[in-house]
N, C-alpha and C. Protein backbone atom coordinates (compact mmCIF):
# COMPACT_ATOMS: atom_id res chain seq x y z
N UNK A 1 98.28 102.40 94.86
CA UNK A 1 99.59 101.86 94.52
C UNK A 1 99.46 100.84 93.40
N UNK A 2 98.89 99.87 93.33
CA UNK A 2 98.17 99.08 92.36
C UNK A 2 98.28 99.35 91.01
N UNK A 3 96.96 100.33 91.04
CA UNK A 3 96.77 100.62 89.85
C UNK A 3 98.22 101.66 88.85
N UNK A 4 99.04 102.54 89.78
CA UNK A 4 100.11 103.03 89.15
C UNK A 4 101.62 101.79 88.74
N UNK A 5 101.66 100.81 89.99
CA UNK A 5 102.48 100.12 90.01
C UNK A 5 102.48 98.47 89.34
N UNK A 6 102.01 98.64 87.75
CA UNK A 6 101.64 97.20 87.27
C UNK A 6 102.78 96.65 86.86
N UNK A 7 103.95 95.46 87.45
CA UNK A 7 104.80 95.09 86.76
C UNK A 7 104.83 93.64 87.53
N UNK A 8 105.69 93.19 86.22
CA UNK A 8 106.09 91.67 86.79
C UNK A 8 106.69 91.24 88.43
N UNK A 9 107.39 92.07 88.79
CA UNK A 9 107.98 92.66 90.40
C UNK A 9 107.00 92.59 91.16
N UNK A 10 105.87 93.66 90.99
CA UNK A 10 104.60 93.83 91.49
C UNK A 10 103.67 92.36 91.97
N UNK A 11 103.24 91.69 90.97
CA UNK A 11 103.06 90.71 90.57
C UNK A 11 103.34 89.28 91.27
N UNK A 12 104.53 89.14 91.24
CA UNK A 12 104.91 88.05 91.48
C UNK A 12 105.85 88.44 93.46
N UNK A 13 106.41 89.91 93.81
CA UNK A 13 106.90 90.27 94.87
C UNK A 13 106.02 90.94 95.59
N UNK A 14 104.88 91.57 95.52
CA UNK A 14 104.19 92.77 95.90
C UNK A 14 103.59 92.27 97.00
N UNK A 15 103.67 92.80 98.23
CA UNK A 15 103.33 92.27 99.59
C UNK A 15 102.55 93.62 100.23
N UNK A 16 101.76 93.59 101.14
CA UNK A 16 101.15 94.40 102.03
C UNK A 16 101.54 94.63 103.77
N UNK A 17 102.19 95.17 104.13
CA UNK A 17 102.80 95.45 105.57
C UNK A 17 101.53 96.77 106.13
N UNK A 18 101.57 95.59 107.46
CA UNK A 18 100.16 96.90 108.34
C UNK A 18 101.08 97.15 109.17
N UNK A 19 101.16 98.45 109.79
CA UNK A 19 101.60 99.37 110.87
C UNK A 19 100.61 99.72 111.36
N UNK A 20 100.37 99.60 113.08
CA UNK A 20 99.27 99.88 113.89
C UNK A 20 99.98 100.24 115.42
N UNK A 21 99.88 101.46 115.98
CA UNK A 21 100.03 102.73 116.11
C UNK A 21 99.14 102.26 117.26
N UNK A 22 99.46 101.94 118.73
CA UNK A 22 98.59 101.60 119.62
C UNK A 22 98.72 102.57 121.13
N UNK A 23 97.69 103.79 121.11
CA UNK A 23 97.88 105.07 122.41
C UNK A 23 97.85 104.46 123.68
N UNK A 24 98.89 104.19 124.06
CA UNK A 24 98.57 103.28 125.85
C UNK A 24 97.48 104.01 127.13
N UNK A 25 97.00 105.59 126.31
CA UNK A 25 96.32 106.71 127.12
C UNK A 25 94.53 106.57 126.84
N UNK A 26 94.91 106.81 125.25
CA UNK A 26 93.24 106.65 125.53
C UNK A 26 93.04 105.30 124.11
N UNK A 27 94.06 104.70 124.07
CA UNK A 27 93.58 103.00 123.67
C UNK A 27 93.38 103.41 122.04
N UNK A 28 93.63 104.55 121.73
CA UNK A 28 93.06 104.94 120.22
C UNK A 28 94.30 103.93 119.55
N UNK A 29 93.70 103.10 117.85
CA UNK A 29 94.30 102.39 117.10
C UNK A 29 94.82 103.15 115.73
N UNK A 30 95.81 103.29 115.77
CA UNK A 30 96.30 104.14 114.10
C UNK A 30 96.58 103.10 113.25
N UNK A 31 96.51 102.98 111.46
CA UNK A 31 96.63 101.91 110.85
C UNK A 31 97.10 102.44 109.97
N UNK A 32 98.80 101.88 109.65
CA UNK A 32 99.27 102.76 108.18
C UNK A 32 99.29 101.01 107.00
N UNK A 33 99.27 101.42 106.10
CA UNK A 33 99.87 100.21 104.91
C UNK A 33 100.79 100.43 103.85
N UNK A 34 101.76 99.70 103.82
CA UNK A 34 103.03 100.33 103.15
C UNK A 34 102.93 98.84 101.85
N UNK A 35 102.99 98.92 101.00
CA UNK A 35 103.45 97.98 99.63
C UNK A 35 105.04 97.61 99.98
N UNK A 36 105.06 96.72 99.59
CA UNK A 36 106.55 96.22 100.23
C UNK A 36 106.62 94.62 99.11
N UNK A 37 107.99 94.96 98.50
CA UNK A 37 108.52 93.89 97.55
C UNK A 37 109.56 93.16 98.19
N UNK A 38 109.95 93.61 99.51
CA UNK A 38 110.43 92.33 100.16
C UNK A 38 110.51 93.02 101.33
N UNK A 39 111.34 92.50 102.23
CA UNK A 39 111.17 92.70 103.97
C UNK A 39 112.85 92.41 104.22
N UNK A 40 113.01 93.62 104.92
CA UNK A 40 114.24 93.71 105.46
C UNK A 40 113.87 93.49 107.29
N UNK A 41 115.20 92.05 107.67
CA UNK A 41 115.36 91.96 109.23
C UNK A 41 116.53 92.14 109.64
N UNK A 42 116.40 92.55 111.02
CA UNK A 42 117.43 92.67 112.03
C UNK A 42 118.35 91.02 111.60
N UNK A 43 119.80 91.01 111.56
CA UNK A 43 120.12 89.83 111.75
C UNK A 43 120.59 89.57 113.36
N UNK A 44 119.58 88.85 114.09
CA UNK A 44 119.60 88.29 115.64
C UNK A 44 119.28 86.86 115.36
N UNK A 45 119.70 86.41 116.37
CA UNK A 45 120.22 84.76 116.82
C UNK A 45 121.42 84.16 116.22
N UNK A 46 120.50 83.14 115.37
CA UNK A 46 121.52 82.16 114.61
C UNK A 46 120.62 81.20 113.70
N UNK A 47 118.86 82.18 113.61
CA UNK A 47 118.04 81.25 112.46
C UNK A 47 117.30 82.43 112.23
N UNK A 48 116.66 81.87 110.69
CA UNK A 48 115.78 82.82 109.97
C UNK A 48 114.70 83.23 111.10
N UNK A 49 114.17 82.00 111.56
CA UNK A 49 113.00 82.47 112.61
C UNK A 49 113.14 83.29 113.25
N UNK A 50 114.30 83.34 114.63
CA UNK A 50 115.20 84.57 114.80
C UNK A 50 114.74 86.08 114.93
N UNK A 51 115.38 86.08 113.35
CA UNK A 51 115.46 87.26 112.37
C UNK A 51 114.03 87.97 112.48
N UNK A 52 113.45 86.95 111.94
CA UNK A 52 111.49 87.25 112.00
C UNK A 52 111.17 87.81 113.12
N UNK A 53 111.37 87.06 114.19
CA UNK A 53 110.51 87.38 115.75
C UNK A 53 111.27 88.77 115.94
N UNK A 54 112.56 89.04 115.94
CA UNK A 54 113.32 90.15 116.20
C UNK A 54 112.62 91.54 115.41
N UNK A 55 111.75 90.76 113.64
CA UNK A 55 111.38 92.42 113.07
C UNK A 55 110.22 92.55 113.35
N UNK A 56 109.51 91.55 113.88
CA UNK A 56 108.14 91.99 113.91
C UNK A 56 107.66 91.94 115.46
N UNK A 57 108.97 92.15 115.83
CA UNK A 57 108.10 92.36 117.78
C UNK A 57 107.45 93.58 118.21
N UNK A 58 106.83 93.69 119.10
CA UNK A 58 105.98 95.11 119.28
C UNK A 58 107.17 95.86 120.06
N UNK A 59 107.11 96.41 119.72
CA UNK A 59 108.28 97.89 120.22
C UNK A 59 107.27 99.29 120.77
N UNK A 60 107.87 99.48 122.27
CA UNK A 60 107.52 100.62 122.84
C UNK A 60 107.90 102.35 122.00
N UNK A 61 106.93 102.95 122.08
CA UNK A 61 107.43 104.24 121.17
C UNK A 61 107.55 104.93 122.75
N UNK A 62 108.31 105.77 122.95
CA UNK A 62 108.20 106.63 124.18
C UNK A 62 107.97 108.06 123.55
N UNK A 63 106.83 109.46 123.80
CA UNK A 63 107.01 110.29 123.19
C UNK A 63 106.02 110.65 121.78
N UNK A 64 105.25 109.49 122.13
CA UNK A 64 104.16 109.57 120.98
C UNK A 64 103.27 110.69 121.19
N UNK A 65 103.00 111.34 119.93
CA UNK A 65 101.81 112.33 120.24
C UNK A 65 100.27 111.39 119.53
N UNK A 66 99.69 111.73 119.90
CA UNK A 66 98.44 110.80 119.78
C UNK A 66 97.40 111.79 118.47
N UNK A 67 97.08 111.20 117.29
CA UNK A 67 96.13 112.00 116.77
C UNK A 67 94.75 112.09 117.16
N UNK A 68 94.42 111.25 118.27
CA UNK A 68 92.93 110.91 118.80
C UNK A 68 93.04 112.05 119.97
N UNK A 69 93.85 111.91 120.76
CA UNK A 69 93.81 112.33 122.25
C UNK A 69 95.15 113.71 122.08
N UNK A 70 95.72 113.96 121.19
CA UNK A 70 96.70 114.56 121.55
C UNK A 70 97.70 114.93 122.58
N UNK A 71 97.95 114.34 123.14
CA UNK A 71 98.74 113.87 124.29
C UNK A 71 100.14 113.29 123.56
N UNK A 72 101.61 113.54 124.27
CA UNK A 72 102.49 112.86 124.27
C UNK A 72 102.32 112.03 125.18
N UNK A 73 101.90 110.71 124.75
CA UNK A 73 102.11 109.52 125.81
C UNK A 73 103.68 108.37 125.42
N UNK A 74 102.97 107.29 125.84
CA UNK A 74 103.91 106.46 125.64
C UNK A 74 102.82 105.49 124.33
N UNK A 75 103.64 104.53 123.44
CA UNK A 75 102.21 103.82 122.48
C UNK A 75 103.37 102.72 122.36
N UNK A 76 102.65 101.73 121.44
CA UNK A 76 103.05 100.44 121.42
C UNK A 76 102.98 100.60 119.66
N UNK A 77 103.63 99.84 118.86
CA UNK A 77 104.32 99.73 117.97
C UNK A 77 104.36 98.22 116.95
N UNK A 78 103.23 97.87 116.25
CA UNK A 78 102.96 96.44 115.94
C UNK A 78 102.81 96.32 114.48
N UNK A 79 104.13 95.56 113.51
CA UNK A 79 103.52 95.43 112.56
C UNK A 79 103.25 93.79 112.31
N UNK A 80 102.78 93.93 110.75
CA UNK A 80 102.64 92.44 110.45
C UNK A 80 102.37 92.70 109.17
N UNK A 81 101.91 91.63 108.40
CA UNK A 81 102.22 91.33 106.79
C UNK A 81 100.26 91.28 106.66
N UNK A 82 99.93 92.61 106.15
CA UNK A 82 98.53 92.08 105.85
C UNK A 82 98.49 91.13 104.63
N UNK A 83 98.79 91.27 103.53
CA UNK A 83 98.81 90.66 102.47
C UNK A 83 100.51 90.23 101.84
N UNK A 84 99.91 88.96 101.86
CA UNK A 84 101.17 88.01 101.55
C UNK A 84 101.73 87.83 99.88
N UNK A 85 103.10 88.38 99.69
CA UNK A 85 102.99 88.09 98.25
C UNK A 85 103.13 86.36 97.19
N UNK A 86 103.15 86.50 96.74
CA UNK A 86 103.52 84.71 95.70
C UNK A 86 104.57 84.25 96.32
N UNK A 87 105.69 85.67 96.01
CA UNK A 87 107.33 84.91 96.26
C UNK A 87 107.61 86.31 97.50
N UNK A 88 108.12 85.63 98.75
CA UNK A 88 108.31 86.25 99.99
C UNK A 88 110.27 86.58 99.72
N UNK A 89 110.66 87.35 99.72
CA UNK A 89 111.70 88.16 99.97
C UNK A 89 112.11 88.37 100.76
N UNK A 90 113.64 87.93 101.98
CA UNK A 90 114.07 88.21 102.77
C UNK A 90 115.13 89.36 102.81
N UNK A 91 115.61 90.00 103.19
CA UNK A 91 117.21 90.75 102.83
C UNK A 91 117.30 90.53 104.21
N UNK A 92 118.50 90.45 104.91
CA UNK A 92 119.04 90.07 106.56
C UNK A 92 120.31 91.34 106.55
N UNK A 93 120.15 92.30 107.02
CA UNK A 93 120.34 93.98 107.44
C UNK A 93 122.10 93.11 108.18
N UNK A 94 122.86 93.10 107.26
CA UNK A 94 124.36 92.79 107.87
C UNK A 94 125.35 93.72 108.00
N UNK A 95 124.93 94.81 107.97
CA UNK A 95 126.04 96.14 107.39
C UNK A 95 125.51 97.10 109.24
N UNK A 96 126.25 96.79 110.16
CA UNK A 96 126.20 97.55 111.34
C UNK A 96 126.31 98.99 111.25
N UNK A 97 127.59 99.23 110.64
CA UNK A 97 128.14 100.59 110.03
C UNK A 97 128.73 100.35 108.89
N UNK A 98 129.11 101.83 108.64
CA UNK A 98 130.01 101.84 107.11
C UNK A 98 131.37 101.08 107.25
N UNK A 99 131.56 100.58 108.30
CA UNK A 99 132.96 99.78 107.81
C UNK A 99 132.86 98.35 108.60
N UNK A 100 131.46 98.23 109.56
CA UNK A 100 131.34 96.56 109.86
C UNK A 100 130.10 96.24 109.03
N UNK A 101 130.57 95.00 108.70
CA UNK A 101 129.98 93.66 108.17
C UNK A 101 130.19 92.76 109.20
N UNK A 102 128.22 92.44 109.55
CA UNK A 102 128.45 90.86 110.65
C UNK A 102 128.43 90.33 110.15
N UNK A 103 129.02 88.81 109.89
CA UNK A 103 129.55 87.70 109.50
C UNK A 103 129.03 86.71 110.35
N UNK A 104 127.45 86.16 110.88
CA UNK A 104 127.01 85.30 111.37
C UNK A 104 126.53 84.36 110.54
N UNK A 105 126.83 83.32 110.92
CA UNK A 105 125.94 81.83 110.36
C UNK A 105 124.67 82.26 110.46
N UNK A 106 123.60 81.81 109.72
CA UNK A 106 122.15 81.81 109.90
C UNK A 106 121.32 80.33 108.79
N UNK A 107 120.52 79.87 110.23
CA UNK A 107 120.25 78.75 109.83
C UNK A 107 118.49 78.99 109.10
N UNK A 108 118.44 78.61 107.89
CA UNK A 108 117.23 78.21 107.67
C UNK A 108 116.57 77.13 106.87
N UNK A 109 115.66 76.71 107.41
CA UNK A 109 114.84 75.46 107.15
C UNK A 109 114.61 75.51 105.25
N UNK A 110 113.89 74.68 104.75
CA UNK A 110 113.31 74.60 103.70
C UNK A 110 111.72 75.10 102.99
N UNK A 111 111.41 75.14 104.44
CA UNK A 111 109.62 75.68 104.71
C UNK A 111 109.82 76.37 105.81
N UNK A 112 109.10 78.03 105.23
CA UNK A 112 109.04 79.22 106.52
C UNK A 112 107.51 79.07 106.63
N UNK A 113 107.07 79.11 107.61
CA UNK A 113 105.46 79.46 108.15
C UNK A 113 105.80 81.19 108.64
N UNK A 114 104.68 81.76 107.80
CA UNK A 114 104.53 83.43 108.03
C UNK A 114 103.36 83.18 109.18
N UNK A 115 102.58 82.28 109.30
CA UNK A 115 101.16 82.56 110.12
C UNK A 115 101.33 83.04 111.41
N UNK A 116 102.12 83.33 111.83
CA UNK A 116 102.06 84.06 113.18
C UNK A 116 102.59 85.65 113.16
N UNK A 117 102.90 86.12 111.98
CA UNK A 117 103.42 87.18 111.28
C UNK A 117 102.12 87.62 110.68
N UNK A 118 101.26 87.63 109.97
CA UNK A 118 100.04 87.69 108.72
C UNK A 118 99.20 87.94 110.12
N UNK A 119 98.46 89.63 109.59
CA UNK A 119 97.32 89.88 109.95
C UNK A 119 96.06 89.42 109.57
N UNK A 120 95.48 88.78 108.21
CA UNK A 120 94.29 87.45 108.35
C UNK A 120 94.82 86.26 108.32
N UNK A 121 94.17 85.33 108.50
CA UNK A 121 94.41 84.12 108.00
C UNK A 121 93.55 83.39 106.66
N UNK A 122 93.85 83.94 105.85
CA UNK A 122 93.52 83.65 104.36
C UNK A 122 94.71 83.87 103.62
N UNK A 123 94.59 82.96 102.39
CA UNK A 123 95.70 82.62 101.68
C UNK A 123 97.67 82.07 101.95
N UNK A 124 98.25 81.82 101.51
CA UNK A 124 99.77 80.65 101.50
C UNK A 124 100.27 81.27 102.87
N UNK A 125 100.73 80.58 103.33
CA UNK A 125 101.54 81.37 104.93
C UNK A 125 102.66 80.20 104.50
N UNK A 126 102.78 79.26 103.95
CA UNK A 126 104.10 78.28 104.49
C UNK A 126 104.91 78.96 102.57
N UNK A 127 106.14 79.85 102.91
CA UNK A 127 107.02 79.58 101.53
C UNK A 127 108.21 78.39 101.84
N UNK A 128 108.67 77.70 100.13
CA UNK A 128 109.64 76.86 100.26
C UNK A 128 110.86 77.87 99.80
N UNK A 129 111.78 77.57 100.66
CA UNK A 129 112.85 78.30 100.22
C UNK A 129 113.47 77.78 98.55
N UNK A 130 114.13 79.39 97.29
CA UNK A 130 114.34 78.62 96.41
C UNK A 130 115.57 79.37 95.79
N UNK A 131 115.99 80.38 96.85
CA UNK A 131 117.39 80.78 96.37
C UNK A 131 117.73 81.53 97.48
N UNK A 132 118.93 81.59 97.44
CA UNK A 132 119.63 82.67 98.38
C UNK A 132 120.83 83.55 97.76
N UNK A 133 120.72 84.82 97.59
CA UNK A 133 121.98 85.83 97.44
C UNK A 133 122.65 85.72 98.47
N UNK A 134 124.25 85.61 97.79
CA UNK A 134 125.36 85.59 99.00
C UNK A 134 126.14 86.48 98.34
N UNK A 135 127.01 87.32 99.22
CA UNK A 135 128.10 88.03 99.32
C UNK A 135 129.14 87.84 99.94
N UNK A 136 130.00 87.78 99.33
CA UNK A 136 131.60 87.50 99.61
C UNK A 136 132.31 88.71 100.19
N UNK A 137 133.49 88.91 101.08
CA UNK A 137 134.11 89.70 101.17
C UNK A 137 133.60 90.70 102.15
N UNK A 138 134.29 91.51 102.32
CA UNK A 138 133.71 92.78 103.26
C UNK A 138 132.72 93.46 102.48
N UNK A 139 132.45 94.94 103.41
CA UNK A 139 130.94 95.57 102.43
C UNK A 139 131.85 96.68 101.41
N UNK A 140 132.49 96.98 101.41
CA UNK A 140 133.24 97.49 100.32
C UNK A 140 133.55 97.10 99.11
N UNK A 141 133.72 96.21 99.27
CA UNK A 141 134.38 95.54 98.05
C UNK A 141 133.65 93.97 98.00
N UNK A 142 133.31 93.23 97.46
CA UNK A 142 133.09 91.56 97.06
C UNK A 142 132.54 91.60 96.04
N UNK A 143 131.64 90.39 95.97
CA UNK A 143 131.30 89.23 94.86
C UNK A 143 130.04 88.91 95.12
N UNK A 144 128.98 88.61 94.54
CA UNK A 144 127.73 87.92 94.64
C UNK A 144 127.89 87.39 93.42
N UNK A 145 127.13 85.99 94.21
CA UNK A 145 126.54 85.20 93.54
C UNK A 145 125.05 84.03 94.23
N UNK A 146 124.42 83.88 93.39
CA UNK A 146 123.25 83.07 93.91
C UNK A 146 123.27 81.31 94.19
N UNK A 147 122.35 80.57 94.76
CA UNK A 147 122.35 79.48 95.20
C UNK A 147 120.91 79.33 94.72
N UNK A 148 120.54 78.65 94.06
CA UNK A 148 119.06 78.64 93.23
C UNK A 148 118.50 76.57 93.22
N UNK A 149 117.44 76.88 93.29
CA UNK A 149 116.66 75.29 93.82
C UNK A 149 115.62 75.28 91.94
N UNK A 150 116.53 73.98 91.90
CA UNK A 150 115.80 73.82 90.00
C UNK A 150 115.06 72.43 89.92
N UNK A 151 113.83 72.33 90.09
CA UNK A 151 113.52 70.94 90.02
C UNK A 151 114.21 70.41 91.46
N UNK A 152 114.60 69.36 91.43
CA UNK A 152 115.27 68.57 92.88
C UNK A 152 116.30 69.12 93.46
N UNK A 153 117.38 69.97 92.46
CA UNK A 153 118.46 69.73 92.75
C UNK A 153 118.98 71.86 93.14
N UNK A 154 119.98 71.91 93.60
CA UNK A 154 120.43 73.19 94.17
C UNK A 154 121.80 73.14 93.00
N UNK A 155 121.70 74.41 92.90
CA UNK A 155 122.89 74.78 91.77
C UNK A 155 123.38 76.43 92.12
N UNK A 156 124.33 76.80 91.95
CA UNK A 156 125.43 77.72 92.81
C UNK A 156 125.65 78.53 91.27
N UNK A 157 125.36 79.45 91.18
CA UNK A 157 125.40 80.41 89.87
C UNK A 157 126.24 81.72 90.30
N UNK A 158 127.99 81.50 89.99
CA UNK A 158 128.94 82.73 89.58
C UNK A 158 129.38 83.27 88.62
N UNK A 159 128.87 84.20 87.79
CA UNK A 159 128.97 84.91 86.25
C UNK A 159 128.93 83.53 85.81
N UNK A 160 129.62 83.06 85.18
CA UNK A 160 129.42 81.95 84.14
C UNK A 160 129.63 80.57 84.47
N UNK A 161 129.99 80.54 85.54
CA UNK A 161 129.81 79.09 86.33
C UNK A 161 128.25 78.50 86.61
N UNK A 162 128.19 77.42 86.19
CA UNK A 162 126.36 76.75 87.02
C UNK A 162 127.39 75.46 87.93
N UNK A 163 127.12 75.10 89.34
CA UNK A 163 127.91 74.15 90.35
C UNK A 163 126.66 73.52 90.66
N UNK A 164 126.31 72.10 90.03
CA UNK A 164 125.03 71.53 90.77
C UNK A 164 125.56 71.24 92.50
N UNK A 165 124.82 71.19 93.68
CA UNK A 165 124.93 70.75 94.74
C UNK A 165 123.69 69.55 94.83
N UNK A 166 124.18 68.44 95.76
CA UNK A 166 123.11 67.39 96.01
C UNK A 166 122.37 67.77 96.67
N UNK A 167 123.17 68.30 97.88
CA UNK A 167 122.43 68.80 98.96
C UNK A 167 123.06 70.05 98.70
N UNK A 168 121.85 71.24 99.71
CA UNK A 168 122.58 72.75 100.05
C UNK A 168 123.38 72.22 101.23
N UNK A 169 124.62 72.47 100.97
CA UNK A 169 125.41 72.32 102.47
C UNK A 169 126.59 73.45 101.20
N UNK A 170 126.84 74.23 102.19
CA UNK A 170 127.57 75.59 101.48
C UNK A 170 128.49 75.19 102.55
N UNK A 171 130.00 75.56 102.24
CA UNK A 171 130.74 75.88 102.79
C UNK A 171 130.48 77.10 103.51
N UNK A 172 131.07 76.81 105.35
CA UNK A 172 130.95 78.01 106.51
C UNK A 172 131.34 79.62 105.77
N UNK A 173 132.67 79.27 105.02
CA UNK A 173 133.05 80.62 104.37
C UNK A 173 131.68 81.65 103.63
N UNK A 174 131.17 80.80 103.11
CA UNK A 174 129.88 81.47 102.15
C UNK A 174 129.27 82.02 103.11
N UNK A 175 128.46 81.33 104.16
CA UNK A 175 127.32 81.54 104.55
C UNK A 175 127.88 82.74 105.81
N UNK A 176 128.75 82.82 106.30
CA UNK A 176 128.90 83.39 106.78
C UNK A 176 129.68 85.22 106.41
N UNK A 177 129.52 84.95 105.24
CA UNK A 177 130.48 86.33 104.99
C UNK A 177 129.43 87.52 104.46
């Protein structure tokens, strides 16, 4: 993937996700690795952390056929972030169906710790948060615009508007739509 995929994206987004494939019958370990420029979560609770624990919990497969043992058993289902990129990418999965949009608050900190997510422990596990895409409106139809961290200060970027903020404190309307 690497060597075909050289770009600034790559570069600066390019992350490593392990999938491991666990036979509850005869214990055999499967290991896939997918390149991944950002990470899409379930939106559950009411915080980023949340979100996290919700995509990366181990999930029962029922119905697995086993490439070790060949058997339909039952297997277990575990990923995690082998390799961490520079700049970590969230997207939060808000579109239920084609005509709902959830509209939950979601709280997040300023510093995410990945280390309980990350299959080694080598290299950055803590990112500072430094923008957020928001969408306005239902999923049909709205508006984006970004919330971007410049030096000290937070600034709110709509087509040709720049809105410094002191603090991020967004109006409920934003964050929730």
């Amino acid at each position: 993937y690497k060597m075909s995929n050289k770009s600034i994206f790559d570069e600066l987004l390019g992350g490593l996700c392990e999938t491991r494939i666990y036979c509850t019958k005869c214990r055999y370990n499967s290991r896939n690795f997918e390149p991944s420029l950002g990470i899409s979560l379930p939106l559950c609770g009411d915080s980023i952390e949340d979100c996290l624990r919700a995509g990366f919990i181990d999930a029962k497969l029922k119905h697995y056929i086993c490439p070790k043992c060949s058997r339909q058993e039952s297997a277990i289902i575990h990923t995690s972030i082998k390799k961490r990129p520079q700049y970590f990418l969230i997207h939060l999965k808000r579109l239920l169906s084609h005509e709902k949009k959830i509209s939950t608050y979601i709280e997040f900190k300023h510093k995410l710790d990945l280390s309980k997510y990350c299959t080694n422990s080598t290299g950055l596990k803590i990112y500072t948060l430094r923008a957020i895409i928001c969408h306005s409106n239902g999923w049909t139809t709205g508006h984006y615009y970004a919330i971007c961290l410049r030096g000290d200060k937070w600034y709110k970027f709509d087509d040709d508007d720049a809105v410094s903020y002191t603090h991020l404190t967004l109006p409920t309307s934003e964050l929730v739509q």
